[in-house]
N, C-alpha and C. Protein backbone atom coordinates (compact mmCIF):
# COMPACT_ATOMS: atom_id res chain seq x y z
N UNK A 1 -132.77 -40.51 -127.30
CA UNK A 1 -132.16 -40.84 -128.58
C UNK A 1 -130.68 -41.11 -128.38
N UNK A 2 -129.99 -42.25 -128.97
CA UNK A 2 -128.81 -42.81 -128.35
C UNK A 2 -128.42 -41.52 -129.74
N UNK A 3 -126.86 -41.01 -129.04
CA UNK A 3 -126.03 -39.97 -129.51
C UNK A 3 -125.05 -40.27 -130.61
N UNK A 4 -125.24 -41.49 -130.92
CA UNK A 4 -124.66 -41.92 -131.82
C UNK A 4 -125.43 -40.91 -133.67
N UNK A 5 -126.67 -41.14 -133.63
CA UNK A 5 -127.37 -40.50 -134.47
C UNK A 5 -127.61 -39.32 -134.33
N UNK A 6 -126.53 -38.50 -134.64
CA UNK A 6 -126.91 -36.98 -134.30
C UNK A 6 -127.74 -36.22 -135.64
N UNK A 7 -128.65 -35.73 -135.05
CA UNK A 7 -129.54 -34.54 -135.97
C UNK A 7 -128.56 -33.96 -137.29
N UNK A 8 -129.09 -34.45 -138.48
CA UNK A 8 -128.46 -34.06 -139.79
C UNK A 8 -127.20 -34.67 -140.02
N UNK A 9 -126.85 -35.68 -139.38
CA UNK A 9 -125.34 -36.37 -139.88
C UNK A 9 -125.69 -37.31 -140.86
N UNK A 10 -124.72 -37.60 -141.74
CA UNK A 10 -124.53 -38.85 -142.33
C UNK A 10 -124.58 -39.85 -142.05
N UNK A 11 -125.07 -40.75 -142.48
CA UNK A 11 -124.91 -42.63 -141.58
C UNK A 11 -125.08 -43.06 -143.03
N UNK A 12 -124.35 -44.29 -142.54
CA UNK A 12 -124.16 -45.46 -143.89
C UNK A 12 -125.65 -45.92 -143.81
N UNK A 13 -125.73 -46.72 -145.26
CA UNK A 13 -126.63 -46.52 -145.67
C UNK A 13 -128.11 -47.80 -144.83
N UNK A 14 -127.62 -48.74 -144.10
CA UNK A 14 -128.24 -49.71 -143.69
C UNK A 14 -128.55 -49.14 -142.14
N UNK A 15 -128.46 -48.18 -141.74
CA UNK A 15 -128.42 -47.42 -140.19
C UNK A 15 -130.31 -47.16 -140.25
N UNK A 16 -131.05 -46.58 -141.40
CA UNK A 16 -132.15 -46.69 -140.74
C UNK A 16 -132.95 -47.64 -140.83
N UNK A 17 -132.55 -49.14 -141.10
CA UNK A 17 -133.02 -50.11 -141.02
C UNK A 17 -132.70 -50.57 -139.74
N UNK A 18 -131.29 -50.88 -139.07
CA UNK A 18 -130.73 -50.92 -137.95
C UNK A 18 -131.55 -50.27 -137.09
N UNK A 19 -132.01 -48.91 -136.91
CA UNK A 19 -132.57 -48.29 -136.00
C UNK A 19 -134.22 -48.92 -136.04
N UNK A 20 -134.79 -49.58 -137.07
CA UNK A 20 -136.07 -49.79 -137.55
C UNK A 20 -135.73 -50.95 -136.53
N UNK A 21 -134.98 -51.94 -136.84
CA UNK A 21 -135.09 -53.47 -135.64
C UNK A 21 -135.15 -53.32 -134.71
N UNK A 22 -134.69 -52.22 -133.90
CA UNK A 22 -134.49 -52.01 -132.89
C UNK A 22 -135.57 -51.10 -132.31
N UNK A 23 -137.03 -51.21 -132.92
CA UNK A 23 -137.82 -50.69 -132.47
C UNK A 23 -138.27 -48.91 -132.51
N UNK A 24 -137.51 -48.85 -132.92
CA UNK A 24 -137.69 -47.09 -132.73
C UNK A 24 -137.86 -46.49 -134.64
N UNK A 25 -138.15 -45.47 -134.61
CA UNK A 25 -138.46 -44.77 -135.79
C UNK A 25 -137.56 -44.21 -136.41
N UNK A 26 -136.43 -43.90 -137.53
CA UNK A 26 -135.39 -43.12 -137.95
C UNK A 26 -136.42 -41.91 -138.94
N UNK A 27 -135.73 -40.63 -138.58
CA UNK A 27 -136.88 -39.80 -139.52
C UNK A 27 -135.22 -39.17 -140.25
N UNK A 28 -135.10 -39.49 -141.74
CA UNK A 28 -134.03 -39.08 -142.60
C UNK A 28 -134.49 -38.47 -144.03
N UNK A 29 -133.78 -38.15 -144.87
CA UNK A 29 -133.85 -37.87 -146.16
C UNK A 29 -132.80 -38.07 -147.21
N UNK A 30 -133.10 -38.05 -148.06
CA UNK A 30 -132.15 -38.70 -148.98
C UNK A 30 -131.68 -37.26 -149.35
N UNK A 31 -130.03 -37.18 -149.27
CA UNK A 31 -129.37 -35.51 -149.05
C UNK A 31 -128.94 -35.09 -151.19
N UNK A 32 -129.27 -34.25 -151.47
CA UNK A 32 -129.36 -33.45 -152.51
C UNK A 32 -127.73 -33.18 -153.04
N UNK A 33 -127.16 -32.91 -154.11
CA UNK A 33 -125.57 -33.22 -154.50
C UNK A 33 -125.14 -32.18 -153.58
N UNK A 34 -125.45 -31.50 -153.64
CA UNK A 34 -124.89 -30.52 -152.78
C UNK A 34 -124.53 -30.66 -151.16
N UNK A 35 -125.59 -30.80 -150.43
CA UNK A 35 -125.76 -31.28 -149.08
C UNK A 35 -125.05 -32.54 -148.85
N UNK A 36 -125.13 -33.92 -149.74
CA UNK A 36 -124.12 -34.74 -149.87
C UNK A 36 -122.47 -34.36 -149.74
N UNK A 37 -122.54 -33.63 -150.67
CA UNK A 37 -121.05 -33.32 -150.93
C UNK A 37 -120.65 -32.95 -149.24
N UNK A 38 -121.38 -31.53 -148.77
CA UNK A 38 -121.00 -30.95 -147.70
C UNK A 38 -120.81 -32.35 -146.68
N UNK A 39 -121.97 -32.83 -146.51
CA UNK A 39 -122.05 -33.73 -145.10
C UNK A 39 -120.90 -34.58 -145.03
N UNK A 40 -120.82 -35.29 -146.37
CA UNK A 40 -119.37 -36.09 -146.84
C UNK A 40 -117.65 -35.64 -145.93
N UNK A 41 -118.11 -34.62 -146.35
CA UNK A 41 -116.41 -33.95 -146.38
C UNK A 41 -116.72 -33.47 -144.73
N UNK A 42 -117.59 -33.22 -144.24
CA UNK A 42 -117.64 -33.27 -142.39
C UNK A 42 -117.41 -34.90 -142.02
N UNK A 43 -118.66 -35.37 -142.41
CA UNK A 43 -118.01 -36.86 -142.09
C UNK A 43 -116.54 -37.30 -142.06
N UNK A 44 -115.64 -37.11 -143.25
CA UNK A 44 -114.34 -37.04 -143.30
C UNK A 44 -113.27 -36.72 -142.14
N UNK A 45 -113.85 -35.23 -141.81
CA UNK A 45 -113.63 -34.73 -140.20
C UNK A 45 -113.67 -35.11 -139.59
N UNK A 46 -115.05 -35.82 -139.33
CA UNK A 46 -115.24 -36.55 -138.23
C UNK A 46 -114.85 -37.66 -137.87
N UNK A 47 -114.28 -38.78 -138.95
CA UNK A 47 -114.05 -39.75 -138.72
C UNK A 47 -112.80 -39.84 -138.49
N UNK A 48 -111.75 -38.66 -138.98
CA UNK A 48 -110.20 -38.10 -138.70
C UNK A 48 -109.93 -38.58 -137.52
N UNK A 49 -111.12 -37.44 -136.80
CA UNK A 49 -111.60 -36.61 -135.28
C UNK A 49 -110.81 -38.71 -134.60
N UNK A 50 -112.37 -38.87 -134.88
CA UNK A 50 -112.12 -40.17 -134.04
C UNK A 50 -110.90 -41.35 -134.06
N UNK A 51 -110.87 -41.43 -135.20
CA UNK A 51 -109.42 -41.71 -135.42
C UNK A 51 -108.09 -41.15 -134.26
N UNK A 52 -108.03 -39.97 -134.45
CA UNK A 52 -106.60 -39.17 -133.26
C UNK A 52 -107.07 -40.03 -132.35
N UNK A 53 -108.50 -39.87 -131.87
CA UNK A 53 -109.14 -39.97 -130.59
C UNK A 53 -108.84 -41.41 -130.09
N UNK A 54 -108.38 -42.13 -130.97
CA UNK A 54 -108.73 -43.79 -130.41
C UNK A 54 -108.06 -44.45 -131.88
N UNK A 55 -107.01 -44.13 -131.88
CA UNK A 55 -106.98 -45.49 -133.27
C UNK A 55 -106.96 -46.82 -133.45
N UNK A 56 -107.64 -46.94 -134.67
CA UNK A 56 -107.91 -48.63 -134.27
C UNK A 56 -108.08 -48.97 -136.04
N UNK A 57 -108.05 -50.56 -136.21
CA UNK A 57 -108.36 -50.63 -137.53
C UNK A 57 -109.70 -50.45 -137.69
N UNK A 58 -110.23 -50.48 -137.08
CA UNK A 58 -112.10 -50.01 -136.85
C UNK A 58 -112.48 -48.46 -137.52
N UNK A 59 -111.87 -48.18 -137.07
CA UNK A 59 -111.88 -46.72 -137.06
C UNK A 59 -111.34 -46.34 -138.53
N UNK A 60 -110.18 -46.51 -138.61
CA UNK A 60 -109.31 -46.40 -140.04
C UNK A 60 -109.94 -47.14 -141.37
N UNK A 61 -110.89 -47.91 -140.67
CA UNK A 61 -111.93 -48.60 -142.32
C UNK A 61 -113.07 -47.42 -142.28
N UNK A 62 -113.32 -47.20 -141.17
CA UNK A 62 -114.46 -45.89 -141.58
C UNK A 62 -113.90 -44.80 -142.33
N UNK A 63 -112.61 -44.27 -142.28
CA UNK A 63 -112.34 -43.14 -143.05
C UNK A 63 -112.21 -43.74 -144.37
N UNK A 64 -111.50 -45.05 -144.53
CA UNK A 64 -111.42 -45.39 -146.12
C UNK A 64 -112.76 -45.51 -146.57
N UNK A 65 -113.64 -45.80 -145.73
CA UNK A 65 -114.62 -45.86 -146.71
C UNK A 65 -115.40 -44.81 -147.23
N UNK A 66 -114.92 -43.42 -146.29
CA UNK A 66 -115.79 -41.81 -147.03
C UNK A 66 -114.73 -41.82 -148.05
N UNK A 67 -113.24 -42.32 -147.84
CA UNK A 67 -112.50 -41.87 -149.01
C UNK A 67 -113.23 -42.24 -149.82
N UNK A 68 -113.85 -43.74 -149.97
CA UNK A 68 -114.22 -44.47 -151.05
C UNK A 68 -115.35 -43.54 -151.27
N UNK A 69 -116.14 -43.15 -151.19
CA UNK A 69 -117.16 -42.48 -151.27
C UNK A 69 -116.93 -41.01 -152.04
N UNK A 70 -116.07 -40.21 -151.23
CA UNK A 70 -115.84 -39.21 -152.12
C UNK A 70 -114.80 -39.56 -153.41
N UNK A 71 -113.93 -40.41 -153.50
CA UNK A 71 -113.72 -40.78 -155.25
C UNK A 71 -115.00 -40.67 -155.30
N UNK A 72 -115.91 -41.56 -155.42
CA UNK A 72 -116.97 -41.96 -156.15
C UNK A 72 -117.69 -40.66 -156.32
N UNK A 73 -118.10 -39.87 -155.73
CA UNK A 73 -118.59 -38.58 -155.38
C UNK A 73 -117.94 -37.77 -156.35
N UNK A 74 -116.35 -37.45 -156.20
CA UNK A 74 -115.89 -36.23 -157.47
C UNK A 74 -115.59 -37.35 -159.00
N UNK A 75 -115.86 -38.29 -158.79
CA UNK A 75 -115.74 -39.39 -160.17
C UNK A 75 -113.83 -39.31 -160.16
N UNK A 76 -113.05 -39.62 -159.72
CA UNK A 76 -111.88 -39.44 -159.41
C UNK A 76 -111.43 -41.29 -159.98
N UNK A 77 -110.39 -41.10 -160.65
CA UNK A 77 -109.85 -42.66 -160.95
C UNK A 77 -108.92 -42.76 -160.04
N UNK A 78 -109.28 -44.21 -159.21
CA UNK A 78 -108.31 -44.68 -158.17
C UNK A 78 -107.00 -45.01 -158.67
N UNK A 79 -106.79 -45.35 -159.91
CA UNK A 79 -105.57 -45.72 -160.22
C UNK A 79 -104.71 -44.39 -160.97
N UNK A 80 -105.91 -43.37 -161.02
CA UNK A 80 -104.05 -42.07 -161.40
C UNK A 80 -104.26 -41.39 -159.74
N UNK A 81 -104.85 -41.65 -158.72
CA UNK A 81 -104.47 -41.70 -157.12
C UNK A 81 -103.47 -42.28 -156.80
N UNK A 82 -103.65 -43.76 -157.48
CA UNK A 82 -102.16 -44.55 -156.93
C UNK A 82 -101.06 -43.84 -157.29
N UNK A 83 -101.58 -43.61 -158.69
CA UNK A 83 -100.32 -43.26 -159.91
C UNK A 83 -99.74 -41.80 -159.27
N UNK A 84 -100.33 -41.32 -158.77
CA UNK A 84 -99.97 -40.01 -158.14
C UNK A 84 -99.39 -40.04 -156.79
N UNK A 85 -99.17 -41.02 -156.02
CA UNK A 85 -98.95 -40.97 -154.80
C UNK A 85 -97.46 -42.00 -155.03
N UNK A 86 -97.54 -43.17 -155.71
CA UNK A 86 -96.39 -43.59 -156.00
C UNK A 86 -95.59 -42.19 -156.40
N UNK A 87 -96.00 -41.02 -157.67
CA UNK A 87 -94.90 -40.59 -158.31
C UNK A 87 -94.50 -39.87 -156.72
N UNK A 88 -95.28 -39.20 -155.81
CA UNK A 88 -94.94 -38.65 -154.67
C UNK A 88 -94.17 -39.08 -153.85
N UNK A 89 -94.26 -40.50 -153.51
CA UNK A 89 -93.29 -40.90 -153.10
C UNK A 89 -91.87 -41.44 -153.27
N UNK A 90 -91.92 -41.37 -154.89
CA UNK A 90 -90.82 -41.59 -155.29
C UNK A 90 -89.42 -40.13 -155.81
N UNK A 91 -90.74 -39.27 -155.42
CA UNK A 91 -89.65 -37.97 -155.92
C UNK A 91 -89.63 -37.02 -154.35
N UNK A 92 -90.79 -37.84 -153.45
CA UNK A 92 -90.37 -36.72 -152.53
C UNK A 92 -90.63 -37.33 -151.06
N UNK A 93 -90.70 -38.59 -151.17
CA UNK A 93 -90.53 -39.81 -150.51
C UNK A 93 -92.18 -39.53 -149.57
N UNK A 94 -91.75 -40.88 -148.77
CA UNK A 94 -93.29 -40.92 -147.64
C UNK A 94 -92.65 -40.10 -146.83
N UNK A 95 -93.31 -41.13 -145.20
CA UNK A 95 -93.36 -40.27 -143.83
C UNK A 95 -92.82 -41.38 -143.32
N UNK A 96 -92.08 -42.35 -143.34
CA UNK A 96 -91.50 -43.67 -142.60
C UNK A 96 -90.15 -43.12 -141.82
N UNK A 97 -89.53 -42.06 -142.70
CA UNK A 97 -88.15 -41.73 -141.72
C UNK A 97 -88.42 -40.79 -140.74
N UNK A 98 -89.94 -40.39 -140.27
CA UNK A 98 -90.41 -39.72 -139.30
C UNK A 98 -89.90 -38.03 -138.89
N UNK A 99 -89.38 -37.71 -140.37
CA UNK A 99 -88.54 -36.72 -140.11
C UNK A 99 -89.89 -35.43 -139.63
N UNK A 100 -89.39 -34.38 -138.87
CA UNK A 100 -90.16 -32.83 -138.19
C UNK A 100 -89.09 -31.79 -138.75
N UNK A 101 -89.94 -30.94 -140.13
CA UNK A 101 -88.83 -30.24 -140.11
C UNK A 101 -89.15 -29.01 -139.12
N UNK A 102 -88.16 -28.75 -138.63
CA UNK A 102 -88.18 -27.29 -137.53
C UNK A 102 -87.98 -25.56 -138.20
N UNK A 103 -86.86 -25.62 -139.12
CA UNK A 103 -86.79 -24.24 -139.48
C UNK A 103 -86.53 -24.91 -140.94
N UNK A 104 -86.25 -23.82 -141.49
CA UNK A 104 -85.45 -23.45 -142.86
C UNK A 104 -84.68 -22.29 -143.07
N UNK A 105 -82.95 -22.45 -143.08
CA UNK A 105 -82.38 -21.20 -143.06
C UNK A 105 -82.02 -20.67 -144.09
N UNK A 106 -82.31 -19.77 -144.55
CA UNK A 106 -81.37 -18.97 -145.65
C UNK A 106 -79.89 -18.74 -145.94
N UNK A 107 -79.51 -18.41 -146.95
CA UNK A 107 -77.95 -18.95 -147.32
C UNK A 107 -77.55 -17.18 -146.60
């Protein structure tokens, strides 16, 4: 069994058709809100994981797309996300000036 399909992971949704052309059998289930939710938010992990591991725009469309998934999942509106990340960056800026803070001293 190629290791790509590991026992109880998530795969998008056209993977056990993919595995069907290719001759072999996919044995899956359709995962319950709960079990969804969980596998989701590992997937998330995992696709982090690979990300550090190798970045690529390849890679970085797979995590947007569990993002996309979990909006859709907690019913979350993408636009008070924006609306929330603009106000963040406007009161407490991004990560572009690359700053590390090291300590914090007391007066």
């Amino acid at each position: 069994m190629n290791s790509e399909f590991i026992k109880g992971k998530l795969v998008r949704d056209k993977i056990p058709a993919i595995i069907m052309q290719d001759g072999r059998k996919p044995v899956y289930h359709q995962a319950s809100e709960e079990e969804y939710r969980t596998k989701l938010l590992d997937k998330l992990v995992e696709e982090a994981t690979e990300f550090i591991s190798a970045p690529s725009e390849e890679e970085l469309a797979d995590i947007v797309e569990v993002l996309d998934a979990i909006i859709d999942l907690f019913g979350f509106d993408i636009e008070e996300i924006e609306n929330m990340k603009m106000s963040k960056l406007k009161n407490r800026g991004g990560f572009r000036e690359r700053l590390i803070l090291c300590s914090v001293m007391d007066d």
